[in-house]
C-alpha atoms as a PDB file:
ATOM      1  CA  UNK A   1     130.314 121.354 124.492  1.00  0.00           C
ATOM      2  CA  UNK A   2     127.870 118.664 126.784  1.00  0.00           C
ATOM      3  CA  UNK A   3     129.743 116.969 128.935  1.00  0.00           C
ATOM      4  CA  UNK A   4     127.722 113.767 128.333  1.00  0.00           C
ATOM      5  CA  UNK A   5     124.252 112.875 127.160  1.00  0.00           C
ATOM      6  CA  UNK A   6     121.976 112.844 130.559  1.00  0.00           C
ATOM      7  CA  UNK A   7     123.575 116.719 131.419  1.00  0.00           C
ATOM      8  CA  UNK A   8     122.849 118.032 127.631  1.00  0.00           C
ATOM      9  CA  UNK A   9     119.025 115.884 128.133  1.00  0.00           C
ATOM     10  CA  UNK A  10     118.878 117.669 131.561  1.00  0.00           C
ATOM     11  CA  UNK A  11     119.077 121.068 129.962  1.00  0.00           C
ATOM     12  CA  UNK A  12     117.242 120.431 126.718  1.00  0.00           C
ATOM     13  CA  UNK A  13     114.526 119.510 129.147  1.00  0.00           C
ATOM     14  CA  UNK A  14     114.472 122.857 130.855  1.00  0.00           C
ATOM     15  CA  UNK A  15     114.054 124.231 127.451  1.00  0.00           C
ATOM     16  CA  UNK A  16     111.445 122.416 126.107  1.00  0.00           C
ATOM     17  CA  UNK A  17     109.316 123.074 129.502  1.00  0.00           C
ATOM     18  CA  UNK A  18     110.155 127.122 128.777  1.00  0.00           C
ATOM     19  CA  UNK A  19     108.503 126.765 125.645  1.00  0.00           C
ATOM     20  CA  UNK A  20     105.530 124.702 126.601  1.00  0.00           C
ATOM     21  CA  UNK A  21     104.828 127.519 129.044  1.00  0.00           C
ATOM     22  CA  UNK A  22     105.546 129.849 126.334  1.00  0.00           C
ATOM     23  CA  UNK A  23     103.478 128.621 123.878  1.00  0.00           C
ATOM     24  CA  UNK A  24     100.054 129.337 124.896  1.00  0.00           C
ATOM     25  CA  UNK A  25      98.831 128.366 121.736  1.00  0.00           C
ATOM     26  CA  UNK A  26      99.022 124.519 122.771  1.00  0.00           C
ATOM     27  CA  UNK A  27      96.118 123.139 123.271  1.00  0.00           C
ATOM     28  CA  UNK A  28      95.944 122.694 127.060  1.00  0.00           C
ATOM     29  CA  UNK A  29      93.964 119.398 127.527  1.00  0.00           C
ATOM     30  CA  UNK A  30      96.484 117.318 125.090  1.00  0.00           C
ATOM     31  CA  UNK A  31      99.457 114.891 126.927  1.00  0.00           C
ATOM     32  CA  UNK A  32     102.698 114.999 126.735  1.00  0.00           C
ATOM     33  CA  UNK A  33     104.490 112.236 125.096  1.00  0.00           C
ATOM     34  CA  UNK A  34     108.711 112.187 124.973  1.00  0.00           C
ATOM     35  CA  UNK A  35     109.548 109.574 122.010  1.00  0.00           C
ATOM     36  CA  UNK A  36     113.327 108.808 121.900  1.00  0.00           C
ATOM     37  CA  UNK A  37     115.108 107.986 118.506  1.00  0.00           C
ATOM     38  CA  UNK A  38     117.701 104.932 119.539  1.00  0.00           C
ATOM     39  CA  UNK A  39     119.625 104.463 120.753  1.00  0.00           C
ATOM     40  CA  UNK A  40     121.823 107.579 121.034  1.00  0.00           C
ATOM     41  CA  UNK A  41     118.418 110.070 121.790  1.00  0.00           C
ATOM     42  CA  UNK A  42     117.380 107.175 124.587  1.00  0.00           C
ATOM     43  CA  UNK A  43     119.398 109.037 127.626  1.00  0.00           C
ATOM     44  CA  UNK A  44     118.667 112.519 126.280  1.00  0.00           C
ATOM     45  CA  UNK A  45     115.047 111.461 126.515  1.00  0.00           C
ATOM     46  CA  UNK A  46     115.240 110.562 129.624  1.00  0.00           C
ATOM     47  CA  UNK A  47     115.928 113.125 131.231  1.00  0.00           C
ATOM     48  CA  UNK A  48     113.307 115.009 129.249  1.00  0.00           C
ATOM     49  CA  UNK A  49     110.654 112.330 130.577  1.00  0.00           C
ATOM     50  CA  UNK A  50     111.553 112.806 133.871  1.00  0.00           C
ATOM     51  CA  UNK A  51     110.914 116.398 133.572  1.00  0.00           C
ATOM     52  CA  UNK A  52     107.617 115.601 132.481  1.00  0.00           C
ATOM     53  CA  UNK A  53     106.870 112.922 134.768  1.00  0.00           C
ATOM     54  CA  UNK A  54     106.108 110.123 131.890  1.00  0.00           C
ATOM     55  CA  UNK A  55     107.768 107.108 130.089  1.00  0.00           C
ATOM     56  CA  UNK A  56     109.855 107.233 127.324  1.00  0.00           C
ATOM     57  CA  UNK A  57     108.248 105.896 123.908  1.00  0.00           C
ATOM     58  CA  UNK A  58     110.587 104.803 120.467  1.00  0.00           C
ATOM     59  CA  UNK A  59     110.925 105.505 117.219  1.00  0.00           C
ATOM     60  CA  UNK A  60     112.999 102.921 115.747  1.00  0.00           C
ATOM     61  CA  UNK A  61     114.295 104.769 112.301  1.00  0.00           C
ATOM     62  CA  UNK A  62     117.427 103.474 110.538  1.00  0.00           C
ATOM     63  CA  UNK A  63     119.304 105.666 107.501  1.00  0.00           C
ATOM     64  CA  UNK A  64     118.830 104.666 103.612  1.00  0.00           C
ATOM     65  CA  UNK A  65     122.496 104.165 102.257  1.00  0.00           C
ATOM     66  CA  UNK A  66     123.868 105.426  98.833  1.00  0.00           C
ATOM     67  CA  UNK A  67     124.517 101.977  96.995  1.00  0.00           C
ATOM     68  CA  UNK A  68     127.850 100.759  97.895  1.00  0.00           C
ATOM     69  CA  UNK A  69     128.892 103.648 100.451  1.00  0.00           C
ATOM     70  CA  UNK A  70     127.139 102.144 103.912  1.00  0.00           C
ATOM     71  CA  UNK A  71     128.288 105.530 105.376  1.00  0.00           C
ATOM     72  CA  UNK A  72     126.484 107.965 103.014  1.00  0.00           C
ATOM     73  CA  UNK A  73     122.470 108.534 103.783  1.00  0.00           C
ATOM     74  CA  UNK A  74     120.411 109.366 101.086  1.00  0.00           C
ATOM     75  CA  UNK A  75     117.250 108.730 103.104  1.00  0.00           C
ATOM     76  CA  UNK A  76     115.836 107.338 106.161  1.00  0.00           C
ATOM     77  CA  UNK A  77     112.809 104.675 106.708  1.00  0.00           C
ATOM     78  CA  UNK A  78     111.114 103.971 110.198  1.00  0.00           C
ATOM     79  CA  UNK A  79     109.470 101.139 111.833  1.00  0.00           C
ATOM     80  CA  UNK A  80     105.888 101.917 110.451  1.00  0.00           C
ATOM     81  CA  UNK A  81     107.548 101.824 106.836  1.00  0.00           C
ATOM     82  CA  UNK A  82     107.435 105.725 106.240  1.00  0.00           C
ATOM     83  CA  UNK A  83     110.633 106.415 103.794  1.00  0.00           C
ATOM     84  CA  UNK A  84     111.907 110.197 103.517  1.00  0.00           C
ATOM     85  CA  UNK A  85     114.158 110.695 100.558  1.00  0.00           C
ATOM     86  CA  UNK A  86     116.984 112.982  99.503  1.00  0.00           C
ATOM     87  CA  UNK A  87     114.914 115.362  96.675  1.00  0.00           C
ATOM     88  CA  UNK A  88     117.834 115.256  94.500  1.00  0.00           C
ATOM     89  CA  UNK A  89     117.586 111.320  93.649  1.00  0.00           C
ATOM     90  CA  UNK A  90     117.297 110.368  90.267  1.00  0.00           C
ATOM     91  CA  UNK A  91     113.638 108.496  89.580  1.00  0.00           C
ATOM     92  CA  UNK A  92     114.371 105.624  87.382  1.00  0.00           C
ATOM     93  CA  UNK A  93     113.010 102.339  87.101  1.00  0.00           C
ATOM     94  CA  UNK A  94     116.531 101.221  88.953  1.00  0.00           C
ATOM     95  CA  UNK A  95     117.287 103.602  91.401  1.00  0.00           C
ATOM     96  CA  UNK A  96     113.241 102.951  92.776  1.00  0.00           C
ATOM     97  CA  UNK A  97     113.681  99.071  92.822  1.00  0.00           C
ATOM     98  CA  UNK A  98     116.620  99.848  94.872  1.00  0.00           C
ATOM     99  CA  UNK A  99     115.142 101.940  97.358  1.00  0.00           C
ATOM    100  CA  UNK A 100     112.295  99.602  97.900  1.00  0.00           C
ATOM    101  CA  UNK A 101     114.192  97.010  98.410  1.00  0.00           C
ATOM    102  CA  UNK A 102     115.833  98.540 101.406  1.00  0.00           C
ATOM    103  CA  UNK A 103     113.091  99.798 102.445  1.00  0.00           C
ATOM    104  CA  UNK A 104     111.535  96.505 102.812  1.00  0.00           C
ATOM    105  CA  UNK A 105     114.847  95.457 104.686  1.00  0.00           C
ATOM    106  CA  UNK A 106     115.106  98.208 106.879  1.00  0.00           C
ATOM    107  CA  UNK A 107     111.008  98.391 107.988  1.00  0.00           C
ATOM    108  CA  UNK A 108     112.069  94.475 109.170  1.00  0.00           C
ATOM    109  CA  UNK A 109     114.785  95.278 111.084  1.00  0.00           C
ATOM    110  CA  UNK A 110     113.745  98.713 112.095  1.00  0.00           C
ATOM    111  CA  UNK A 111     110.078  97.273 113.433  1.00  0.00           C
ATOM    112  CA  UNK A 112     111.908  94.206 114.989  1.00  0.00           C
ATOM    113  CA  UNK A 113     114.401  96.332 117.015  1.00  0.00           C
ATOM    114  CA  UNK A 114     111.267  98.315 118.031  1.00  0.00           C
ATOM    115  CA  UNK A 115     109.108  94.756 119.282  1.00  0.00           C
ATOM    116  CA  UNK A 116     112.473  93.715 121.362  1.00  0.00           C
ATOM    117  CA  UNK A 117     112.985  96.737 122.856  1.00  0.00           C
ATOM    118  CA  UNK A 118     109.964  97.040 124.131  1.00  0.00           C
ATOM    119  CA  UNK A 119     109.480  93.531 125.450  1.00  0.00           C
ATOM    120  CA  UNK A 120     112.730  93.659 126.867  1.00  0.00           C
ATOM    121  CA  UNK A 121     111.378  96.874 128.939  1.00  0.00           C
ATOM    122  CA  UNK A 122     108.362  95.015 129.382  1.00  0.00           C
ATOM    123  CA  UNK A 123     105.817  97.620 128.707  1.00  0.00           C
ATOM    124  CA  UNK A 124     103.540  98.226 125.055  1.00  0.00           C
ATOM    125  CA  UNK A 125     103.928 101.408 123.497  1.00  0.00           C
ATOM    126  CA  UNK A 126     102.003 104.236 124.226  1.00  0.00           C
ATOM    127  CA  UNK A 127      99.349 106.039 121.700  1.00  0.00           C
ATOM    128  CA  UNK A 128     100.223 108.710 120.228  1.00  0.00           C
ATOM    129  CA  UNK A 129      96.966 109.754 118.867  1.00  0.00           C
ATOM    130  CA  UNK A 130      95.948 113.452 120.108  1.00  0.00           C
ATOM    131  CA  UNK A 131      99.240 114.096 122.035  1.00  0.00           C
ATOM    132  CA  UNK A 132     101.575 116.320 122.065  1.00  0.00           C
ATOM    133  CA  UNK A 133     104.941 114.758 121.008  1.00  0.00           C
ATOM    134  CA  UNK A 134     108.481 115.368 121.426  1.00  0.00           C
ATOM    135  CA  UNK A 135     110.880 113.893 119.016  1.00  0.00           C
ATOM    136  CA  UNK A 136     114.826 113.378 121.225  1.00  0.00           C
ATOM    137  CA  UNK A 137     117.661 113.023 119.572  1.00  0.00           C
ATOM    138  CA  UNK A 138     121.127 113.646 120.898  1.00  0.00           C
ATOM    139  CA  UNK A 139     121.916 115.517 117.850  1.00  0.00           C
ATOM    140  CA  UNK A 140     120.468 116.299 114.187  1.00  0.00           C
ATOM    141  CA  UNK A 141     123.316 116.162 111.354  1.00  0.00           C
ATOM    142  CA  UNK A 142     121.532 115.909 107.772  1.00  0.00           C
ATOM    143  CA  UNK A 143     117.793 115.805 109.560  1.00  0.00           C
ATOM    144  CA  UNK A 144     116.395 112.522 107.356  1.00  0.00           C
ATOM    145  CA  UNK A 145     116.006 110.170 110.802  1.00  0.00           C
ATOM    146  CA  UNK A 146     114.484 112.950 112.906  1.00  0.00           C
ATOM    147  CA  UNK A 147     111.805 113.766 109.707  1.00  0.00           C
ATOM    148  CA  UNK A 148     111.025 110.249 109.605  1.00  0.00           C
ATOM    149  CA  UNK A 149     110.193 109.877 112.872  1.00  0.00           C
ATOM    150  CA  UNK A 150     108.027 113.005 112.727  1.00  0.00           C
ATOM    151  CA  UNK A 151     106.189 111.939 109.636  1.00  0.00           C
ATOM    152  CA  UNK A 152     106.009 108.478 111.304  1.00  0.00           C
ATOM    153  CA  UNK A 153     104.549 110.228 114.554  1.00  0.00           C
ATOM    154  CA  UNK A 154     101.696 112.115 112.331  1.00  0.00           C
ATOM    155  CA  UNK A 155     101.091 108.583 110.992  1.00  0.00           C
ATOM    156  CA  UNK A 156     100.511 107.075 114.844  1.00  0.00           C
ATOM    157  CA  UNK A 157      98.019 110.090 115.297  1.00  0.00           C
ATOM    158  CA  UNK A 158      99.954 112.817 117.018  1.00  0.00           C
ATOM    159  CA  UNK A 159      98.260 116.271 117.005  1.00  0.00           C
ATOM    160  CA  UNK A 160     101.600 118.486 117.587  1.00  0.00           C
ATOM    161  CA  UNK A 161     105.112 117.435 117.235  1.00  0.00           C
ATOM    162  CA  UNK A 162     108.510 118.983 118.256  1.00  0.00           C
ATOM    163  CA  UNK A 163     111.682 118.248 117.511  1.00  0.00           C
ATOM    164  CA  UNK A 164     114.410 118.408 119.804  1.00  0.00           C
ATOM    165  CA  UNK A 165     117.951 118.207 120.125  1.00  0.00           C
ATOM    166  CA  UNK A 166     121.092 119.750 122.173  1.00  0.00           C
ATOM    167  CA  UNK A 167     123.251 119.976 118.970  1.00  0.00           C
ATOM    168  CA  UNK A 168     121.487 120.809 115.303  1.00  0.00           C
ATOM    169  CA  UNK A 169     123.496 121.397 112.199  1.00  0.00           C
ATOM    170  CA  UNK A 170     121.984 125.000 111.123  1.00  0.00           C
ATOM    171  CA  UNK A 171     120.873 123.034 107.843  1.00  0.00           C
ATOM    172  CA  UNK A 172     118.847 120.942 109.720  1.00  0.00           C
ATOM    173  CA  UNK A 173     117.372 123.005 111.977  1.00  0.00           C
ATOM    174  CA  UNK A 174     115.871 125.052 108.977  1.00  0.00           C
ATOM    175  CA  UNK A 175     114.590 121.570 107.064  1.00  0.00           C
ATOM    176  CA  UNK A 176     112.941 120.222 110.265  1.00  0.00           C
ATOM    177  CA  UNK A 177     111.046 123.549 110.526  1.00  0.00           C
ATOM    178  CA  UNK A 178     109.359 122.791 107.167  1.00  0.00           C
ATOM    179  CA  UNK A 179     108.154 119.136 108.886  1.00  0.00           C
ATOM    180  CA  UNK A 180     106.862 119.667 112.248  1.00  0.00           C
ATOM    181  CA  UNK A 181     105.406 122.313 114.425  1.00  0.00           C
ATOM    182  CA  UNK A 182     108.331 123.262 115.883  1.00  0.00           C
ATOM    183  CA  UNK A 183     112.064 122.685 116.229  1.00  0.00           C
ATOM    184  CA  UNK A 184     114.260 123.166 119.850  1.00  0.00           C
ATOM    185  CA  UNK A 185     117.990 123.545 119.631  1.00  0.00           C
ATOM    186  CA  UNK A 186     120.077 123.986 122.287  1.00  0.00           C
ATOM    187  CA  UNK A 187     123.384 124.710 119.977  1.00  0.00           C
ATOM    188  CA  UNK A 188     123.343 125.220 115.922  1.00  0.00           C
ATOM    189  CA  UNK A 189     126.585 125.661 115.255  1.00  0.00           C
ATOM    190  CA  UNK A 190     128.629 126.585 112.247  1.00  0.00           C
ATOM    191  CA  UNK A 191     130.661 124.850 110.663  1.00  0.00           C
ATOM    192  CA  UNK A 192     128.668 121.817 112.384  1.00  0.00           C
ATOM    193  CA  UNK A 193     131.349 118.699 111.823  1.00  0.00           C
ATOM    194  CA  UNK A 194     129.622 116.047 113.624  1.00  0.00           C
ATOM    195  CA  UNK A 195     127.546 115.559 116.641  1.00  0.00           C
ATOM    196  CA  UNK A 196     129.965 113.311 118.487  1.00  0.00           C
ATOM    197  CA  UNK A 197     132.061 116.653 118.101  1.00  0.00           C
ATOM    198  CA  UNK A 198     130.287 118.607 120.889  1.00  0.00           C
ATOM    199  CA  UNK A 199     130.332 116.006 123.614  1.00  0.00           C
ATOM    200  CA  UNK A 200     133.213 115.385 126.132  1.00  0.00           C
ATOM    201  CA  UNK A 201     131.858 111.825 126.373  1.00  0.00           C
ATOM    202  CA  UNK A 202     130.216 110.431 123.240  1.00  0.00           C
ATOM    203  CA  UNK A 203     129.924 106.313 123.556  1.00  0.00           C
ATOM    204  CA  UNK A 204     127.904 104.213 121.658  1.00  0.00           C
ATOM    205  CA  UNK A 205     124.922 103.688 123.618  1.00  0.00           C
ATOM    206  CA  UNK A 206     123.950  99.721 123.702  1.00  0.00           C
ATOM    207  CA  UNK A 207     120.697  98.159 123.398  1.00  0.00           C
ATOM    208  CA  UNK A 208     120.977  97.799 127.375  1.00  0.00           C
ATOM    209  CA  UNK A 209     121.267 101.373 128.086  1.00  0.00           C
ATOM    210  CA  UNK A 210     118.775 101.765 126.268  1.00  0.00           C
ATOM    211  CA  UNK A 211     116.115  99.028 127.889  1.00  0.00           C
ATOM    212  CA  UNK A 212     117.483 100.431 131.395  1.00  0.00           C
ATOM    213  CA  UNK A 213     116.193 103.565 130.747  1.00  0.00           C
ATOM    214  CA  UNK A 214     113.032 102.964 129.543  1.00  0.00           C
ATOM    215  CA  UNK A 215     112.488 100.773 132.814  1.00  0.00           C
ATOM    216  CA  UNK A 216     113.719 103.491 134.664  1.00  0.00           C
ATOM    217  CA  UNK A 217     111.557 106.024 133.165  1.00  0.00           C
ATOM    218  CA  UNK A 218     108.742 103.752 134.439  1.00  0.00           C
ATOM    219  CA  UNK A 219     109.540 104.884 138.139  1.00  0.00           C
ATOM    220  CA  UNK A 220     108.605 108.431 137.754  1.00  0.00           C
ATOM    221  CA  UNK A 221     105.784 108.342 135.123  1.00  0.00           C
ATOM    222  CA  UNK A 222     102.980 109.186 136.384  1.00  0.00           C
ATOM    223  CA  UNK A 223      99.125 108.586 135.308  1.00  0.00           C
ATOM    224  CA  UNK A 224      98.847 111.250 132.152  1.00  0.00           C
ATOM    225  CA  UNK A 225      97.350 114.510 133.097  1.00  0.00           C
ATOM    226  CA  UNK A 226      96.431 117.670 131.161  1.00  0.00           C
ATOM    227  CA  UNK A 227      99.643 119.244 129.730  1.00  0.00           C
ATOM    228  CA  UNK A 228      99.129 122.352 132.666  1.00  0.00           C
ATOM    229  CA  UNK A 229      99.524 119.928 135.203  1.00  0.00           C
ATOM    230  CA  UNK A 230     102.790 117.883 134.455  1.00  0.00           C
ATOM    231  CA  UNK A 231     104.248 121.023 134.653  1.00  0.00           C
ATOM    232  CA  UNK A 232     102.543 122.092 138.406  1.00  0.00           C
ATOM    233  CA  UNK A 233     100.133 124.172 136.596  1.00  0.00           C
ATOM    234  CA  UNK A 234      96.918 124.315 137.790  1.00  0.00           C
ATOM    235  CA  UNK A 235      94.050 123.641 135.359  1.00  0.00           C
ATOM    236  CA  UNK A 236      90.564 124.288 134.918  1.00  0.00           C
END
């Protein structure tokens, strides 16, 4: 149980700089980039960008509903347009005019969400081409938004992508492994219920949360450096 977003984004940022120090396999000279999925991820992520000294970035990515149930996902689509789909839909003629449809929808108000909060920020989005990128959540339930945003990610140019949440359903934790490099959990519990579950505070977080903390995360960002030194490491 987290007592709030910023304290489980305070330890899931300890973890993630374990494993970049554990992971000598990462290719030293590549930057760190923390990309929040909004606006619940946003304060997770920023604590995870201050960690690593550097602003946090968006992936706007909304859920594809089942026809008539709002509440039921059967996919995901991003801002760039990328659409992951549950592998069990049927592929008719009907069922693909539907999806498109909302895809269309959702890439407009997905991208537009994305422009605003940005501007409101008042900063442009940072590159992700070459970098090493974390994908924050505040917790991973069926997995579609978080793939999404890591196929969307691979799309901007990223060279290594992670995953990472304080709360995972087991199920998703083993279906994100199969989509990026590498998956960070700080809980997977079973049964999972919900991810509002293992918070003592769980609010909706608003669209000015969310703009506060990515002017906030200005403050301590700091020019980008090899991934050795964010972390005090000296380089060569």
């Amino acid at each position: 149980m987290f007592l709030n977003r910023e304290q489980a984004g305070t330890i899931l940022a300890k973890r993630l700089a374990e494993y970049i120090s554990a992971n000598p396999n990462l290719d030293r000279k590549l930057d760190i980039v923390v990309v929040a999925l909004p606006r619940g991820g946003v304060p997770v992520a920023l604590e995870v960008a201050r960690k690593f000294g550097c602003r946090v970035e968006l992936i706007v990515a909304k859920k594809l509903s089942f026809p008539g149930q709002s509440e039921v996902a059967i996919g995901a689509v991003s801002s760039d347009g990328v659409v992951v789909l549950n592998p069990n839909l049927p592929s008719d003629n009907e069922w693909q005019e539907y999806i498109e449809t909302q895809r269309q929808g959702l890439l407009i108000s997905t991208k537009q969400m994305e422009q605003d909060l940005y501007a409101a920020a008042g900063y442009a989005e940072n590159a992700l081409t070459d970098k090493i990128v974390f994908v924050i959540d505040d917790g991973v339930a069926t997995g579609m938004t978080a793939v999404v945003a890591v196929e969307t990610a691979r799309r901007r140019g990223a060279a290594h992508v992670i995953v990472a949440a304080p709360v995972m359903s087991l199920e998703s934790y083993h279906y994100l492994h199969a989509h990026c490099d590498n998956v960070v959990a700080l809980s997977t519990p079973e049964p999972f219920s919900s991810v509002g579950f293992h918070y003592s505070s769980f609010d909706q977080t608003t669209d000015q949360e969310v703009v506060a903390a990515m002017k906030e995360s200005i403050n301590f960002a700091t020019p980008m450096l090899p991934l050795g030194r964010e972390l005090g490491a000296k380089t060569v």
